[in-house]
C-alpha atoms as a PDB file:
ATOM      1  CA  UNK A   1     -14.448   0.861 -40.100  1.00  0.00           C
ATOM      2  CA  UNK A   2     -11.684   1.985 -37.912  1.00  0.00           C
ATOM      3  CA  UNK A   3     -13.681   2.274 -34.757  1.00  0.00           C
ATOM      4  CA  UNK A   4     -14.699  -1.459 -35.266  1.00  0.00           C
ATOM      5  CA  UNK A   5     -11.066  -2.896 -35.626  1.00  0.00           C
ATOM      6  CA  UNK A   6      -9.981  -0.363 -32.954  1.00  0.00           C
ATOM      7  CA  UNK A   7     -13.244  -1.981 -30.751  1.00  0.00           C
ATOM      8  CA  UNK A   8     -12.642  -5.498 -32.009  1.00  0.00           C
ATOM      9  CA  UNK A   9      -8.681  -5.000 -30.588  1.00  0.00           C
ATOM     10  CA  UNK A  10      -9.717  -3.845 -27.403  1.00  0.00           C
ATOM     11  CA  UNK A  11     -12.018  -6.501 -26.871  1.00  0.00           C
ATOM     12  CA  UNK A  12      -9.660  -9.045 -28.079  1.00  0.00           C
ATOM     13  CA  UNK A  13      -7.011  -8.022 -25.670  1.00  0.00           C
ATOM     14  CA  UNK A  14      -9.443  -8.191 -23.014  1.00  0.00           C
ATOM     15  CA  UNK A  15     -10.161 -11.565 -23.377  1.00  0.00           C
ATOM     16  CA  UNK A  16      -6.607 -12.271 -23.558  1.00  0.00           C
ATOM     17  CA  UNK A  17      -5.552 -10.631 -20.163  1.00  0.00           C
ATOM     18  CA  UNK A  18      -8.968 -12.381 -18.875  1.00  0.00           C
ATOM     19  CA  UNK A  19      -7.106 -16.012 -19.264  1.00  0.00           C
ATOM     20  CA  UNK A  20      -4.023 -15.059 -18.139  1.00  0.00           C
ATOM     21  CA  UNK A  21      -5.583 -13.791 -14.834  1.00  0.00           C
ATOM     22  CA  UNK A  22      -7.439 -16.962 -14.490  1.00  0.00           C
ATOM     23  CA  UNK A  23      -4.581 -18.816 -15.664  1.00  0.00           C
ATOM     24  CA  UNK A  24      -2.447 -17.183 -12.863  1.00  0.00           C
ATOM     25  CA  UNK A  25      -4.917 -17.893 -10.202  1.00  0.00           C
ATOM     26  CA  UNK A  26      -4.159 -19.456  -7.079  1.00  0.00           C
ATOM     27  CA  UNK A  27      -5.539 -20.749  -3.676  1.00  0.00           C
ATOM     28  CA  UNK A  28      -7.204 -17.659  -2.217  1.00  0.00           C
ATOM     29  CA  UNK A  29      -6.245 -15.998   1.714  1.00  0.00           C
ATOM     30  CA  UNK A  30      -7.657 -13.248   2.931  1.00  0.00           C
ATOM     31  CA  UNK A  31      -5.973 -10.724   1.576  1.00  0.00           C
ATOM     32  CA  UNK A  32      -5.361 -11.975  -1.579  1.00  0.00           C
ATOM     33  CA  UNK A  33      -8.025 -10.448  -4.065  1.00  0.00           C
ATOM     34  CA  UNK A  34      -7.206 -12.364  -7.479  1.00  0.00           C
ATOM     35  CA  UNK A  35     -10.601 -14.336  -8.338  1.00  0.00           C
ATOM     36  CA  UNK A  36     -10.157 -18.244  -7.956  1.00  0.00           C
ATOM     37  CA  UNK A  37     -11.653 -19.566 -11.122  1.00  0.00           C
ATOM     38  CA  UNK A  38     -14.946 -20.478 -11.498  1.00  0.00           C
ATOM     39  CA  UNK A  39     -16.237 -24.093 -10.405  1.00  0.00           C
ATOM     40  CA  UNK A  40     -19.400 -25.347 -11.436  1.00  0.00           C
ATOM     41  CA  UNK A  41     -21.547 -26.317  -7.952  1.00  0.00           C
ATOM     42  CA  UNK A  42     -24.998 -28.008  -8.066  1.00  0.00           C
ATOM     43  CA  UNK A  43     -25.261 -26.279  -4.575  1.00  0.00           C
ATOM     44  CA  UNK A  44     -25.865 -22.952  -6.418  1.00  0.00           C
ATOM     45  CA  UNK A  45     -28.687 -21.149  -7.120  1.00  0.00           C
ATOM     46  CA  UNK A  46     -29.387 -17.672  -9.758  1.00  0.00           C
ATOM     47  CA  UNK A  47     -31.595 -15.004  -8.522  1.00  0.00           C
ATOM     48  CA  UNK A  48     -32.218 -12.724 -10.941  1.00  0.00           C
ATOM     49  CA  UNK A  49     -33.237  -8.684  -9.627  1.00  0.00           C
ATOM     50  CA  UNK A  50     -35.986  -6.790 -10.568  1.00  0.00           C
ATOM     51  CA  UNK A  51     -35.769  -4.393 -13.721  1.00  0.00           C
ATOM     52  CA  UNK A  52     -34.820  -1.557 -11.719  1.00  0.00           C
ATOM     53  CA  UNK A  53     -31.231  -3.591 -11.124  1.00  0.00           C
ATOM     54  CA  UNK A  54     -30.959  -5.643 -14.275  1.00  0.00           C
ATOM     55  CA  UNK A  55     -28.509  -8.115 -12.868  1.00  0.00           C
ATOM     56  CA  UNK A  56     -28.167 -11.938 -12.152  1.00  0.00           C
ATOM     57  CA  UNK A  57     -25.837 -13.875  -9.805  1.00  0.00           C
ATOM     58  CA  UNK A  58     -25.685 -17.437  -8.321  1.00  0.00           C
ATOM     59  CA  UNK A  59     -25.592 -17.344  -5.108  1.00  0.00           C
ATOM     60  CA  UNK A  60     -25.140 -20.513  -2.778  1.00  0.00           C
ATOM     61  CA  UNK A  61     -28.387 -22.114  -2.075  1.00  0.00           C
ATOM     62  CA  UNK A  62     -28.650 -21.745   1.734  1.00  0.00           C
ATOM     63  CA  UNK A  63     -28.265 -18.089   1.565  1.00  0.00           C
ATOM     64  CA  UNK A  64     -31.390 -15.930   2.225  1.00  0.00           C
ATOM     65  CA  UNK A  65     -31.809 -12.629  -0.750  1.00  0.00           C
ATOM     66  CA  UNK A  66     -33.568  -9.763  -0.009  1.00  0.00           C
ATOM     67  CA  UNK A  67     -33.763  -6.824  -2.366  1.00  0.00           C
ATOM     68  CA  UNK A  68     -34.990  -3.596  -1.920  1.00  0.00           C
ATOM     69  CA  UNK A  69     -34.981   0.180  -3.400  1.00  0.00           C
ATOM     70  CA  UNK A  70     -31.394  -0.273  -5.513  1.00  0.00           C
ATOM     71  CA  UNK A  71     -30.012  -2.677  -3.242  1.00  0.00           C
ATOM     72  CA  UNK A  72     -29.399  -6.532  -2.768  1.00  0.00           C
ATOM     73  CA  UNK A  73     -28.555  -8.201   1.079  1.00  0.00           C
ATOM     74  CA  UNK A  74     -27.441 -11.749   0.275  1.00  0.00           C
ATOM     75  CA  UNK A  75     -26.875 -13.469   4.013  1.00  0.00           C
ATOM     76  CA  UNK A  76     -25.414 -16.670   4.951  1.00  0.00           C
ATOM     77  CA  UNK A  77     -25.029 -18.029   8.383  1.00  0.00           C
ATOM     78  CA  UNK A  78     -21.749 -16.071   9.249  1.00  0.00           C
ATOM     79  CA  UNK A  79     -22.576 -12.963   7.558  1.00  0.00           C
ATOM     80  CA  UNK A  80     -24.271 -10.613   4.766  1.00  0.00           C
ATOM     81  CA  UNK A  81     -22.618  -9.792   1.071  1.00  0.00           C
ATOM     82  CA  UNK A  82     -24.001  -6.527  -0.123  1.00  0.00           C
ATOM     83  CA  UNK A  83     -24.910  -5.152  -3.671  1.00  0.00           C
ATOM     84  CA  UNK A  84     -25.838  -2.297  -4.902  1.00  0.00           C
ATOM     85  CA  UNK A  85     -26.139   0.312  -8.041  1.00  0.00           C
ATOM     86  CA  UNK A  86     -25.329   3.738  -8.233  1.00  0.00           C
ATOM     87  CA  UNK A  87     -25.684   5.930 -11.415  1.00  0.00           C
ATOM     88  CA  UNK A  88     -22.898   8.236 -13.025  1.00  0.00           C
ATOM     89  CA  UNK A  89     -21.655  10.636 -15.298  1.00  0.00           C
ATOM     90  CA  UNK A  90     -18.226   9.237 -15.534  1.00  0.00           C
ATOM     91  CA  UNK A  91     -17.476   7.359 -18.406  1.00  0.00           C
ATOM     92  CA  UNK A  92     -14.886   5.236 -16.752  1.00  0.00           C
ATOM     93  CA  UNK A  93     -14.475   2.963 -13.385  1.00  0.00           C
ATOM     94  CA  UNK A  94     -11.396   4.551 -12.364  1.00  0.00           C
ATOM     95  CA  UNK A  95     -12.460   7.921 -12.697  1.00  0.00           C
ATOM     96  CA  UNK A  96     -15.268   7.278 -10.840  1.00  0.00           C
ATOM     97  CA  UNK A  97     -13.464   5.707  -7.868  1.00  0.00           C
ATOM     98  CA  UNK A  98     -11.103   8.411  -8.001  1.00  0.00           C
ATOM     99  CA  UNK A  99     -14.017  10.920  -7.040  1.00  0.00           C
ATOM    100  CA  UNK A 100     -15.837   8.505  -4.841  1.00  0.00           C
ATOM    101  CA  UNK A 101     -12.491   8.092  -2.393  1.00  0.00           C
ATOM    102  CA  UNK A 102     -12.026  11.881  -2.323  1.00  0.00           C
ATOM    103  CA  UNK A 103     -15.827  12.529  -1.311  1.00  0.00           C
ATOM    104  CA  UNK A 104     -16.070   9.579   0.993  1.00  0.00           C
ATOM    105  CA  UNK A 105     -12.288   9.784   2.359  1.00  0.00           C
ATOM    106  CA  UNK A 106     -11.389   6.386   1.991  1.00  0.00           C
ATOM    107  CA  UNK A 107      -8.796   4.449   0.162  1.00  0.00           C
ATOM    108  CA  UNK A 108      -9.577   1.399  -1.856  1.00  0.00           C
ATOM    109  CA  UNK A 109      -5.880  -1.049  -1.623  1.00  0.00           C
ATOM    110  CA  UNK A 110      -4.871  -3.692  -2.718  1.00  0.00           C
ATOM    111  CA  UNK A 111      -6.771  -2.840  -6.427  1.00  0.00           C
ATOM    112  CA  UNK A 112      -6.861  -5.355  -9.105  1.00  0.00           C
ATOM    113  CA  UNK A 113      -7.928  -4.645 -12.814  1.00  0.00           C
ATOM    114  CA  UNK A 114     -10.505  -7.422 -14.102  1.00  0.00           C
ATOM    115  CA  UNK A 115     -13.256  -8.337 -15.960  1.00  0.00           C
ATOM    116  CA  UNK A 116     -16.641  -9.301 -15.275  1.00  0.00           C
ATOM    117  CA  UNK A 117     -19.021 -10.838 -17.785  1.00  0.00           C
ATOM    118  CA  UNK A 118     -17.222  -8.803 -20.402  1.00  0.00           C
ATOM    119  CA  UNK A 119     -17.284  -5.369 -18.350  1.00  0.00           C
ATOM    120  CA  UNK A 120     -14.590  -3.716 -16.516  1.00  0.00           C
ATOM    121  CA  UNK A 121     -14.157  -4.299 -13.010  1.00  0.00           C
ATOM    122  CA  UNK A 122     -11.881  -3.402 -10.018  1.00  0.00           C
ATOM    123  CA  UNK A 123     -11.655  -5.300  -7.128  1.00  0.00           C
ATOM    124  CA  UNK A 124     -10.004  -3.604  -4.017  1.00  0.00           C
ATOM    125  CA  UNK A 125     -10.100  -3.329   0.026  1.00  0.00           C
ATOM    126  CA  UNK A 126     -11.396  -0.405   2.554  1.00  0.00           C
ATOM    127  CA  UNK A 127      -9.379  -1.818   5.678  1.00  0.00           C
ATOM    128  CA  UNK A 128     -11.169  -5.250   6.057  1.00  0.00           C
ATOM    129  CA  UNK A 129     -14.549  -4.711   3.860  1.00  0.00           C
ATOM    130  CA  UNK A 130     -13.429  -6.359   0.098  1.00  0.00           C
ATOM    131  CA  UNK A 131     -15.300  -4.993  -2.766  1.00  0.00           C
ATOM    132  CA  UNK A 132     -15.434  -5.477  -6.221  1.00  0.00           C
ATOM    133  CA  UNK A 133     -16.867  -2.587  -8.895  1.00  0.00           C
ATOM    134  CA  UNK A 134     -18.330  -3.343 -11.846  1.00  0.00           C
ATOM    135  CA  UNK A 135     -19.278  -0.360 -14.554  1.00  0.00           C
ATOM    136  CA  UNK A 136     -22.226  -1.201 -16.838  1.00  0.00           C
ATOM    137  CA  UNK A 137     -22.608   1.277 -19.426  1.00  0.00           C
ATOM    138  CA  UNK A 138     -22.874   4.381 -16.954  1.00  0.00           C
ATOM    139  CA  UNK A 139     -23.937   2.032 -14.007  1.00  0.00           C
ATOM    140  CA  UNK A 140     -21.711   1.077 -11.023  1.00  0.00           C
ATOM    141  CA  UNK A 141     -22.455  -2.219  -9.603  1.00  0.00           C
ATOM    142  CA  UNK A 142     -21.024  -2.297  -5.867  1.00  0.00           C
ATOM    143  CA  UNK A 143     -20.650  -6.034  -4.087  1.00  0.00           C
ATOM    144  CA  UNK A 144     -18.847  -6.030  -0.623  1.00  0.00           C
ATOM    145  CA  UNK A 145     -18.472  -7.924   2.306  1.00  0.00           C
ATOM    146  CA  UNK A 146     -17.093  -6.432   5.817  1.00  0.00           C
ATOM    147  CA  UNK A 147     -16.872 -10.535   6.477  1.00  0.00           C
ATOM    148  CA  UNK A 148     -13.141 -11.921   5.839  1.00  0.00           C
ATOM    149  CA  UNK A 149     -15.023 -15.837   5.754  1.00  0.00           C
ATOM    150  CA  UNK A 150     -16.949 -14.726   3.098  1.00  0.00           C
ATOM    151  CA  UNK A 151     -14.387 -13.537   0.747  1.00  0.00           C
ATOM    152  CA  UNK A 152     -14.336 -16.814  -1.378  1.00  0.00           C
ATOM    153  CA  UNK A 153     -18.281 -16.878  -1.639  1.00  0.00           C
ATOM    154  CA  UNK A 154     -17.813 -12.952  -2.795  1.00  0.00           C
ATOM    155  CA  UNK A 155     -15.506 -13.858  -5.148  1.00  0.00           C
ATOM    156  CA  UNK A 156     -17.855 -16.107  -6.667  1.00  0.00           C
ATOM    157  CA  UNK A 157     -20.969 -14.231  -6.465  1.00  0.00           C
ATOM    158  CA  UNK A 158     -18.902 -11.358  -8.146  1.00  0.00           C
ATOM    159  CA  UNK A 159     -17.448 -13.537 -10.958  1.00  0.00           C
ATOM    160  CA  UNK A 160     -21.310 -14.532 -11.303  1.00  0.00           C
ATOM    161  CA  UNK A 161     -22.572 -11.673 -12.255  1.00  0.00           C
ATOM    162  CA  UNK A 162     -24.288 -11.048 -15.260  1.00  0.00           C
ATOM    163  CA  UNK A 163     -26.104  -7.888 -16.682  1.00  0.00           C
ATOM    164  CA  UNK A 164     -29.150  -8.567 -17.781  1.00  0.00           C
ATOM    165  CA  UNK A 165     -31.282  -5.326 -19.116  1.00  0.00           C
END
């Protein structure tokens, strides 16, 4: 019984910090990483990946998907937003980042806390490539972008994103 009104806290408090982030939001620049909230657009479209990924997103309608072997390639005209799924041990996003920049040498900045579709999520930069991290019950969603004019349109794919075993 404890465990449930410990779980049913956590969760609540989630939500909570969840509407004061979108509450806070503002006009987005390039370097700013906090989500703009979501707008619906009859210019979108949901693709939905194979089993092997178990995710959704709406994407807009112009852009070309491809998926293949654990990854996603959405690409507009100016550029491509990548996603993909990696496996772990860890039983947390932040210790996994922690290990993935000390194998991989790089430094995720400018990090913000969030949540997607109920799961924890980090949102960050390597130099110029903005990513967002989302941990699924021992899965690690990746989306990115090296593109600085696709930032909003990665913002919204990421805040689209639903997991869907």
């Amino acid at each position: 019984m404890r465990k449930i009104v410990i779980l049913a806290s956590v969760v609540f408090i989630l939500i909570i910090a969840a509407g004061l982030v979108f509450k806070g939001a503002k006009k987005q620049t390039a370097g700013d990483l906090i989500p703009t909230p979501t707008i619906i657009n009859t210019n979108l479209k949901t693709f939905k990946s194979s089993s092997a990924m178990d995710f959704t997103i709406q994407t807009p309608r112009s852009y070309e998907i491809t998926e293949k072997m654990g990854s996603v390639i959405v690409s507009s005209p100016v550029g491509k937003i990548y996603i993909n799924v990696n496996g772990t041990n860890f039983s947390d996003l932040v210790n996994y980042l922690n290990d993935l920049e000390i194998k991989n040498k790089f430094t995720l900045s400018n990090k913000k806390d969030l949540i997607i579709a109920t799961y924890p999520a980090i949102a960050g930069l390597v130099e110029k490539d903005k990513f967002y991290f989302i941990y699924v019950q021992g899965i690690v969603y990746s989306i990115s972008t090296k593109n600085v004019d696709l930032y909003s349109d990665l913002d919204q794919i990421a805040q689209s994103f639903k997991y869907t075993p």
